[in-house]
PDB file of N, CA and C in Angstrom:
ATOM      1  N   UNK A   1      68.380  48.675  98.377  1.00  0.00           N
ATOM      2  CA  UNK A   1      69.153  47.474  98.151  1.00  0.00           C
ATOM      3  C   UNK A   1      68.680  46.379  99.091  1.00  0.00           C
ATOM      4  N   UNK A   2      68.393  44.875  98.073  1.00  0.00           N
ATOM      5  CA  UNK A   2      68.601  44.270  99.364  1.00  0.00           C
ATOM      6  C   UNK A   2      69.666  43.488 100.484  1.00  0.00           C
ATOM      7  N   UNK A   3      69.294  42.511 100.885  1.00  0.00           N
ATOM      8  CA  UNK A   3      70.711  41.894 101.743  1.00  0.00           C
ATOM      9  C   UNK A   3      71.211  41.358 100.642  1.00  0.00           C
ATOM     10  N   UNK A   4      70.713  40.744 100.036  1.00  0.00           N
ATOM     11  CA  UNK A   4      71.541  39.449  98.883  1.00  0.00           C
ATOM     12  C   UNK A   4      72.490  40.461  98.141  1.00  0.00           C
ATOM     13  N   UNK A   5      71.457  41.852  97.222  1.00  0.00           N
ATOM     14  CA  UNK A   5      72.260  43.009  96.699  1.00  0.00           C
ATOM     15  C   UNK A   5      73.619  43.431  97.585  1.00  0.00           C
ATOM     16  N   UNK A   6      73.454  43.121  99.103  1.00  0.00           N
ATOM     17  CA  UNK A   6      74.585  43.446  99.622  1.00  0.00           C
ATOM     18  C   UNK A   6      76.315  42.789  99.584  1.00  0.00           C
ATOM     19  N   UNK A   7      75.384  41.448  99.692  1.00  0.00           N
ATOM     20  CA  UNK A   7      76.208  40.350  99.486  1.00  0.00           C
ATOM     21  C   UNK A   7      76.513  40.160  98.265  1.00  0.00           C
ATOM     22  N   UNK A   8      76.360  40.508  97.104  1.00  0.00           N
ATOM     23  CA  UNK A   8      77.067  40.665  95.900  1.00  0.00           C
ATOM     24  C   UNK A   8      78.025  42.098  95.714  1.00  0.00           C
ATOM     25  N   UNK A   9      77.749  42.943  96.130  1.00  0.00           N
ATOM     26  CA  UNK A   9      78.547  43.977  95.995  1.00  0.00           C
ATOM     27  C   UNK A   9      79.930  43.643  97.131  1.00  0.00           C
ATOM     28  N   UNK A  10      79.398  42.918  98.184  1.00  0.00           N
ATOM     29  CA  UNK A  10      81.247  42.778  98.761  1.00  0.00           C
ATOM     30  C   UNK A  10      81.765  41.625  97.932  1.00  0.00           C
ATOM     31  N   UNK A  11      81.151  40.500  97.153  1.00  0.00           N
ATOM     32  CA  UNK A  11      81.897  39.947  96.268  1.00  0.00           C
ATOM     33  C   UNK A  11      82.549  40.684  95.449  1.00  0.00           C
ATOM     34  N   UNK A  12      82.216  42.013  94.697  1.00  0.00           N
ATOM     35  CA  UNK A  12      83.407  42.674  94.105  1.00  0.00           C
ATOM     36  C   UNK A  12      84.188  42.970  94.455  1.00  0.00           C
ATOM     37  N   UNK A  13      83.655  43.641  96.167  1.00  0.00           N
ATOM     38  CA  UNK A  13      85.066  44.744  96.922  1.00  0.00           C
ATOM     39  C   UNK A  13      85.896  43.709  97.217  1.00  0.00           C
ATOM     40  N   UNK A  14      85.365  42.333  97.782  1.00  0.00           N
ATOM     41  CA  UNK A  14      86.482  41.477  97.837  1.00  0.00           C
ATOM     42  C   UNK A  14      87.549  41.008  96.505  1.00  0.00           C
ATOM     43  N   UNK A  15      86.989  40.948  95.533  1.00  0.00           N
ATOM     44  CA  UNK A  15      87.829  41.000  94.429  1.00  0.00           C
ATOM     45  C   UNK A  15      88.625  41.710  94.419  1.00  0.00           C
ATOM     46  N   UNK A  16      88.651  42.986  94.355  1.00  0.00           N
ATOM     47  CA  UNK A  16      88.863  43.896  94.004  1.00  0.00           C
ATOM     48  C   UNK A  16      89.945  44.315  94.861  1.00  0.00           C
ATOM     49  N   UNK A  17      89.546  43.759  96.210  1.00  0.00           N
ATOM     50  CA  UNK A  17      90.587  44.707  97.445  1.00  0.00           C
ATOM     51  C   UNK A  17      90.663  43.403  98.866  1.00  0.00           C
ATOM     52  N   UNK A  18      91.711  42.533  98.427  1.00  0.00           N
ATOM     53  CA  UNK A  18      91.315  41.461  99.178  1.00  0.00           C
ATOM     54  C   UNK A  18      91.891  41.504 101.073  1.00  0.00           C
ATOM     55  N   UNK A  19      91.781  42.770 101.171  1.00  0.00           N
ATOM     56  CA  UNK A  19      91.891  43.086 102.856  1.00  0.00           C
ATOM     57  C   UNK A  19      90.679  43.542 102.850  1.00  0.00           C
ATOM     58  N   UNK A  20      90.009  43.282 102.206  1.00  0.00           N
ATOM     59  CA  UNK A  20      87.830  43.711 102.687  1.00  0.00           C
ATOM     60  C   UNK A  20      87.550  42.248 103.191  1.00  0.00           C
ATOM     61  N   UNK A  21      87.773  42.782 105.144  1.00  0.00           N
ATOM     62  CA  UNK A  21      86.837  41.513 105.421  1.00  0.00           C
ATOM     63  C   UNK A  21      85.217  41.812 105.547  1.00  0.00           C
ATOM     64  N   UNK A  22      85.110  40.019 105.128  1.00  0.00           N
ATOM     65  CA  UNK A  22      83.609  40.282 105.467  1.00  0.00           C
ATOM     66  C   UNK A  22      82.902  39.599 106.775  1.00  0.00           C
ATOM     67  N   UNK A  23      81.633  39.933 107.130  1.00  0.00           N
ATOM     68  CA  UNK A  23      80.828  39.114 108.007  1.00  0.00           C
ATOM     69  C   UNK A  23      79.684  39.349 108.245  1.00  0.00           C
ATOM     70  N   UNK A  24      78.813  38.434 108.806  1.00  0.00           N
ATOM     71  CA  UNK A  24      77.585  38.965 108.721  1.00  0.00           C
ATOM     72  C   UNK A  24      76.988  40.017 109.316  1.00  0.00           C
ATOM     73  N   UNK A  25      77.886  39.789 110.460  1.00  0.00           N
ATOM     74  CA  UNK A  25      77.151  41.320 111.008  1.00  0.00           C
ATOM     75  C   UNK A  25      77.575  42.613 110.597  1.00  0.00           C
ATOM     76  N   UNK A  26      78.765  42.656 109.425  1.00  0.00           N
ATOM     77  CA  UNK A  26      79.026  43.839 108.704  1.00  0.00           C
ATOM     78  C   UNK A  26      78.109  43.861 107.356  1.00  0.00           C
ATOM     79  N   UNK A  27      77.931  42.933 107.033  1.00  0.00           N
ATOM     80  CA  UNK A  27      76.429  42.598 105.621  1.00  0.00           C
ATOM     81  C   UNK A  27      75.030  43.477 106.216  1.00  0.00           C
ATOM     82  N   UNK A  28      74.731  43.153 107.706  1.00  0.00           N
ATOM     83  CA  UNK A  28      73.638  43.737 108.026  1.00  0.00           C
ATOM     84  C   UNK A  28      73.462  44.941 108.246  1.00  0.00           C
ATOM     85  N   UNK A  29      74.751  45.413 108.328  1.00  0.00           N
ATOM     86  CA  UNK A  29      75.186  46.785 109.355  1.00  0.00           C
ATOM     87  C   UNK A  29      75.138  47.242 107.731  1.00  0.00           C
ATOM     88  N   UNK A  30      75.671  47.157 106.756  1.00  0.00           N
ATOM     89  CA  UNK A  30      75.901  47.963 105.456  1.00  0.00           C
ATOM     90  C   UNK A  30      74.672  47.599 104.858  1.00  0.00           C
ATOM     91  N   UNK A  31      73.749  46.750 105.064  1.00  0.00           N
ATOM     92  CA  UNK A  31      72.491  46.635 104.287  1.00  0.00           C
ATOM     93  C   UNK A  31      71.363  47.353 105.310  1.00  0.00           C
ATOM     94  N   UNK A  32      71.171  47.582 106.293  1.00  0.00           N
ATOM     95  CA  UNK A  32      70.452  49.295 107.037  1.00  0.00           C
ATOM     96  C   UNK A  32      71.056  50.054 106.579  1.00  0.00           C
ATOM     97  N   UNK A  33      72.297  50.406 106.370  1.00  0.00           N
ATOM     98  CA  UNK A  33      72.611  51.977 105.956  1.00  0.00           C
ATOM     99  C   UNK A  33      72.266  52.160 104.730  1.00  0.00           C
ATOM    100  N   UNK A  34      72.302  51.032 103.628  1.00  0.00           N
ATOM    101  CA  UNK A  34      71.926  51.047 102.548  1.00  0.00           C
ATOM    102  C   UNK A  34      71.085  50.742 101.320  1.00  0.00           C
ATOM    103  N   UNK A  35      70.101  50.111 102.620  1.00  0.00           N
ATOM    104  CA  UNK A  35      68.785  49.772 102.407  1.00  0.00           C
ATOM    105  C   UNK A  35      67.526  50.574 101.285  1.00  0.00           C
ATOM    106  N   UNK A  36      67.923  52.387 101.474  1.00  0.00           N
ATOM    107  CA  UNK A  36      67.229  52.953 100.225  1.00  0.00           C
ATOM    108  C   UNK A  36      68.229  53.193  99.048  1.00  0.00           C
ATOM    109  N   UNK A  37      69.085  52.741  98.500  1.00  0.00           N
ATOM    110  CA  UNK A  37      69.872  52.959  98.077  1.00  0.00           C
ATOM    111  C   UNK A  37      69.345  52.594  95.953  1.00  0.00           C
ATOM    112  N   UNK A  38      69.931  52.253  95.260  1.00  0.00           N
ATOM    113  CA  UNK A  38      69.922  52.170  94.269  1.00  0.00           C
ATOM    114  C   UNK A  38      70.710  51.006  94.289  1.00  0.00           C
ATOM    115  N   UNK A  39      70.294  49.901  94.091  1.00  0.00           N
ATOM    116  CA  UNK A  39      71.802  48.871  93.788  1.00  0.00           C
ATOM    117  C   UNK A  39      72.954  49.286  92.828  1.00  0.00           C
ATOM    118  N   UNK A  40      72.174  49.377  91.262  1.00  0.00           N
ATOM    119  CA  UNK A  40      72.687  50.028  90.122  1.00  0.00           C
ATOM    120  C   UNK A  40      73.650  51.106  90.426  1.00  0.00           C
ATOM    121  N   UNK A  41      73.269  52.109  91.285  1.00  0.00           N
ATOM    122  CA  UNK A  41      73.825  53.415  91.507  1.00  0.00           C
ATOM    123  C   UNK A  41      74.996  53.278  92.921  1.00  0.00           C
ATOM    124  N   UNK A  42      74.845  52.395  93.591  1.00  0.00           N
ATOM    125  CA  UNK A  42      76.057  52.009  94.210  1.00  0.00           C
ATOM    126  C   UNK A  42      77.137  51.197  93.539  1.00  0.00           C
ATOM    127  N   UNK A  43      76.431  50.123  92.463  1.00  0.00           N
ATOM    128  CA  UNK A  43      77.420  49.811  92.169  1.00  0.00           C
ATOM    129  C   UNK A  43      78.033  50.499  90.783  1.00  0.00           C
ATOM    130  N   UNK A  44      77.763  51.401  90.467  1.00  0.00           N
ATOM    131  CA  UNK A  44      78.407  52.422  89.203  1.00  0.00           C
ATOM    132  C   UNK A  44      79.074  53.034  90.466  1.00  0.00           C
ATOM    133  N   UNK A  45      79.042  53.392  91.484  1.00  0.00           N
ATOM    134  CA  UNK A  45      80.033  54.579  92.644  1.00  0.00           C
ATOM    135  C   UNK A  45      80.981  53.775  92.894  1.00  0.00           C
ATOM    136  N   UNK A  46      80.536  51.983  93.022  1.00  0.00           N
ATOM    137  CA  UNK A  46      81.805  51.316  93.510  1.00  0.00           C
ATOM    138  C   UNK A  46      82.812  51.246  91.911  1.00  0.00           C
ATOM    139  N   UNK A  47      82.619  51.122  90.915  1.00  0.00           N
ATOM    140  CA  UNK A  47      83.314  50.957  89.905  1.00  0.00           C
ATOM    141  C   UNK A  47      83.985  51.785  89.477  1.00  0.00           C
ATOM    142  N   UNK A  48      83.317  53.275  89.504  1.00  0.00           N
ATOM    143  CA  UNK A  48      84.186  54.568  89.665  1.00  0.00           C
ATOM    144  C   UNK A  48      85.146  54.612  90.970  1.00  0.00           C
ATOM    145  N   UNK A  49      85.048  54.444  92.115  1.00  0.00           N
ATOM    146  CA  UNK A  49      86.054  54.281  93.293  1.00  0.00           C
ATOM    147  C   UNK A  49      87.188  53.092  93.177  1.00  0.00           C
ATOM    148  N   UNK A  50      86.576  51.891  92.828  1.00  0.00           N
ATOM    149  CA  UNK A  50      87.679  50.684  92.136  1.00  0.00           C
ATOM    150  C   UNK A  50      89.031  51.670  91.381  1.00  0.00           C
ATOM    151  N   UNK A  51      88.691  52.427  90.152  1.00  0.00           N
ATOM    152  CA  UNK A  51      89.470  52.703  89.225  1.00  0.00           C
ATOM    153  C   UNK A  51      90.227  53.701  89.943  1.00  0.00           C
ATOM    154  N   UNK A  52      89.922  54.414  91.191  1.00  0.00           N
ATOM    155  CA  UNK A  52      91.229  55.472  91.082  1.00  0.00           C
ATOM    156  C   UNK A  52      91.590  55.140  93.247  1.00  0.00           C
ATOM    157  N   UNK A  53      90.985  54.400  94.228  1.00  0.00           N
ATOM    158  CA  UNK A  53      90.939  54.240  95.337  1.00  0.00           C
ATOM    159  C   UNK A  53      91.945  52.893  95.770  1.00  0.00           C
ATOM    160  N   UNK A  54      93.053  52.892  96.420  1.00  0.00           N
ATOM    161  CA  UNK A  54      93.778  51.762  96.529  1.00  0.00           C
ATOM    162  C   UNK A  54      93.257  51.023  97.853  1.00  0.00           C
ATOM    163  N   UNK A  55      92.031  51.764  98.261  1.00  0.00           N
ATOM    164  CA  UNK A  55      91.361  51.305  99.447  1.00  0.00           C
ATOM    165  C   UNK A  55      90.070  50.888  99.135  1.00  0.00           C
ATOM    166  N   UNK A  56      89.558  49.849 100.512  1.00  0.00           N
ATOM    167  CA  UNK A  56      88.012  49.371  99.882  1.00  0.00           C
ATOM    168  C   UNK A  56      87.328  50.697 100.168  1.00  0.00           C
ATOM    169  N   UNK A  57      85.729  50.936  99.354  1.00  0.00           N
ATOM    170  CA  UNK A  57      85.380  51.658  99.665  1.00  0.00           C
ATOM    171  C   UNK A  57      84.573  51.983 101.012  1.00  0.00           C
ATOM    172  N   UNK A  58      84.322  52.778 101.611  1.00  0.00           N
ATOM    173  CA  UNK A  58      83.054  52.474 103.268  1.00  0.00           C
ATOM    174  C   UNK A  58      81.714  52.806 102.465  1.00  0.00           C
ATOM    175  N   UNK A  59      81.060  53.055 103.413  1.00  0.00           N
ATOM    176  CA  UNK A  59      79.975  53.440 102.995  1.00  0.00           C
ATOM    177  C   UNK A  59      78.872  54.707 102.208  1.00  0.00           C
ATOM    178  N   UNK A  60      79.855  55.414 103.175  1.00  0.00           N
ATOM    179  CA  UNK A  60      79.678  56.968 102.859  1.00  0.00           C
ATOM    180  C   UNK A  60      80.564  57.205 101.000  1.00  0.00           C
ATOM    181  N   UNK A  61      81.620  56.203 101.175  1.00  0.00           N
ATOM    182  CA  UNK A  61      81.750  56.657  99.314  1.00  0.00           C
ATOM    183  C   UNK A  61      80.830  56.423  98.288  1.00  0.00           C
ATOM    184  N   UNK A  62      79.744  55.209  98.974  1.00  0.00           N
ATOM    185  CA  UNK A  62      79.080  54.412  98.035  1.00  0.00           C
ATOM    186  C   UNK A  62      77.590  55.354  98.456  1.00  0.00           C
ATOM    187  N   UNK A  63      77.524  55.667  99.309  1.00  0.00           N
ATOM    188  CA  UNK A  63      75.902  56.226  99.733  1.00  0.00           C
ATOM    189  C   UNK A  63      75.827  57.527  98.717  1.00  0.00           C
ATOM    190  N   UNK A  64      74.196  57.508  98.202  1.00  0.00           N
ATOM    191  CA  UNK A  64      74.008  59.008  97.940  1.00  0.00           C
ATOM    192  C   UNK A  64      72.723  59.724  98.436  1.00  0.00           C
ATOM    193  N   UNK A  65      73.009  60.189  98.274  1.00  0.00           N
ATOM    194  CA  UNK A  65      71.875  61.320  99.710  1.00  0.00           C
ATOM    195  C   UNK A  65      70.876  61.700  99.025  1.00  0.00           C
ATOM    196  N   UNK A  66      69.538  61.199  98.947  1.00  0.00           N
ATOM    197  CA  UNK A  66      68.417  61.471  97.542  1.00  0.00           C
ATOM    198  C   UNK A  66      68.350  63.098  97.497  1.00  0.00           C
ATOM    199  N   UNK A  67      68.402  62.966  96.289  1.00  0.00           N
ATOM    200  CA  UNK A  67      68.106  64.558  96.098  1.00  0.00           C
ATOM    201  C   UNK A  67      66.490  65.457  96.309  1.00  0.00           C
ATOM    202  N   UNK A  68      67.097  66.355  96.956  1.00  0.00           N
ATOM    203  CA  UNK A  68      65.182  67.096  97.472  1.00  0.00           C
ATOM    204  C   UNK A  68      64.105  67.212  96.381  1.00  0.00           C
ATOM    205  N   UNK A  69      63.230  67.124  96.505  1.00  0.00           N
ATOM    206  CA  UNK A  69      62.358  67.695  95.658  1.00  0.00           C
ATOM    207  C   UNK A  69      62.223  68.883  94.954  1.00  0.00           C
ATOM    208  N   UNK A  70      62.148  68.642  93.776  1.00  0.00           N
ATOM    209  CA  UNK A  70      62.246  69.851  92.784  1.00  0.00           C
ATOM    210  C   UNK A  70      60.763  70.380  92.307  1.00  0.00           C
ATOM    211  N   UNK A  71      60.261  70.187  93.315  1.00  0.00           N
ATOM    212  CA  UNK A  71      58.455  70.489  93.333  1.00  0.00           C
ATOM    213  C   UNK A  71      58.435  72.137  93.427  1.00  0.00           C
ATOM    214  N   UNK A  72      57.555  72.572  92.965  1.00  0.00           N
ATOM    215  CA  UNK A  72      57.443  74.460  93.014  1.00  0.00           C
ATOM    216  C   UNK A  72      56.525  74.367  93.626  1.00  0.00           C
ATOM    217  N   UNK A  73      55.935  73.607  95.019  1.00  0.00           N
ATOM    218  CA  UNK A  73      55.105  74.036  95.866  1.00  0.00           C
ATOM    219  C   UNK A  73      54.311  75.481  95.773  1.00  0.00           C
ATOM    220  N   UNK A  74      54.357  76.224  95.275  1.00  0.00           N
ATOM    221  CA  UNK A  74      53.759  77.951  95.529  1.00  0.00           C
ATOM    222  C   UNK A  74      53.224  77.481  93.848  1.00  0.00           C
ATOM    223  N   UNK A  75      53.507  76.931  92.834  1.00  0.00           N
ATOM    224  CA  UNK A  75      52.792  76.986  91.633  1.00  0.00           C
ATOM    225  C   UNK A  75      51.651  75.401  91.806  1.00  0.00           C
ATOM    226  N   UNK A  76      52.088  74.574  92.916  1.00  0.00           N
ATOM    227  CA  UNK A  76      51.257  73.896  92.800  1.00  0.00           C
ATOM    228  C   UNK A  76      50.189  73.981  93.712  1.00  0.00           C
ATOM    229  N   UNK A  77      50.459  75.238  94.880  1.00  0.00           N
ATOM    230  CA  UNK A  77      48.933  75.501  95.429  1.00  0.00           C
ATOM    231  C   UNK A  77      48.163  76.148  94.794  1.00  0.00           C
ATOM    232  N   UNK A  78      48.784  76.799  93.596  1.00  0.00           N
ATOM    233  CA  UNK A  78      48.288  77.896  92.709  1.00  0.00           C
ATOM    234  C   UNK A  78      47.021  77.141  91.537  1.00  0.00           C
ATOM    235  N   UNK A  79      47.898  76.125  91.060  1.00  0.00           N
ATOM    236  CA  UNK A  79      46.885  75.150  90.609  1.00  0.00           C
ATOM    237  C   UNK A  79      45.576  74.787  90.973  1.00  0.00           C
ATOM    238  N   UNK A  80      45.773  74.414  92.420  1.00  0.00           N
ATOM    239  CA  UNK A  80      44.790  73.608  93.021  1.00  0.00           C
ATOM    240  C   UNK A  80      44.072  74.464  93.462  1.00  0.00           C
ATOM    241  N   UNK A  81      43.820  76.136  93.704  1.00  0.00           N
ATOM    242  CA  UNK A  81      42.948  77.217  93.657  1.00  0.00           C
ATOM    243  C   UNK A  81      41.966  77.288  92.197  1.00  0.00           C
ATOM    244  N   UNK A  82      43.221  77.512  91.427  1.00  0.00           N
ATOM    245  CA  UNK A  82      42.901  77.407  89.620  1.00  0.00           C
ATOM    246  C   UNK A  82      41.626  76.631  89.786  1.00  0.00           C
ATOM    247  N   UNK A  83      42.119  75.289  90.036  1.00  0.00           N
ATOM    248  CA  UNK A  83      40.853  74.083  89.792  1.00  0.00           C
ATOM    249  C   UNK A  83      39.816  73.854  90.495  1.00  0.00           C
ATOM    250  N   UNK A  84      39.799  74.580  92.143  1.00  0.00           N
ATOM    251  CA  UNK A  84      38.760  75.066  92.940  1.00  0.00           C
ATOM    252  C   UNK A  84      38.011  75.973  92.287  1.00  0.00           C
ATOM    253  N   UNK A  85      38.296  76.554  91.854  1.00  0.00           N
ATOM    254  CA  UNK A  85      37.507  77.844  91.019  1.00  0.00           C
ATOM    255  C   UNK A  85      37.754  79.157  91.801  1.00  0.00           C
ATOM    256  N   UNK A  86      38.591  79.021  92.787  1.00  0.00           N
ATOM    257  CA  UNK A  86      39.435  80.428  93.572  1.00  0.00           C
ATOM    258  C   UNK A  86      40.193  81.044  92.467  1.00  0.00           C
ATOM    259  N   UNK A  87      40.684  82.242  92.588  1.00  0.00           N
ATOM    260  CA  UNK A  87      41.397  82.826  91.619  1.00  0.00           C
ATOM    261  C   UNK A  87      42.531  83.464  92.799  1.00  0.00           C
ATOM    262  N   UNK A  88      42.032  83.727  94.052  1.00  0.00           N
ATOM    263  CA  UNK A  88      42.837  84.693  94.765  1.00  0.00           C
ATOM    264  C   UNK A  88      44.781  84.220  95.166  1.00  0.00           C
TER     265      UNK A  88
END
């Protein structure tokens, strides 16, 4: 996300929940934490939290933690023997 992305998403929470203060040094502080983030995908978490949360959301409701790699490491060294011309 960027800063501006940041600064539009507390325009909702402020809509939405008008004891969300804002400031800049809370814009900067939530745009490092959420800097790899998905804009899209925070703001589908904030719209799902809007509908059932009588509180603004923090950060940790809106953050998601990338998911690990679903790589089969052991079939892809296996490959790269394959294509060496190793078999072992």
């Amino acid at each position: 996300m960027t800063r501006e992305q940041v600064v539009q998403l507390f325009k909702y929470i402020k809509m939405a929940y008008e004891n969300f203060d804002v400031s800049s040094d809370k814009v900067d502080f939530w745009h490092e934490s959420l800097k790899n983030q998905s804009f899209q995908n925070v703001l589908n978490k904030f719209k799902k939290h809007v509908k059932t949360n009588k509180y603004p959301p923090t950060i940790s409701d809106l953050y998601e933690e990338p998911s690990e790699s679903k790589v089969n490491h052991e079939h892809l060294e296996y490959m790269r023997k394959l294509r060496s011309g190793s078999r072992d």
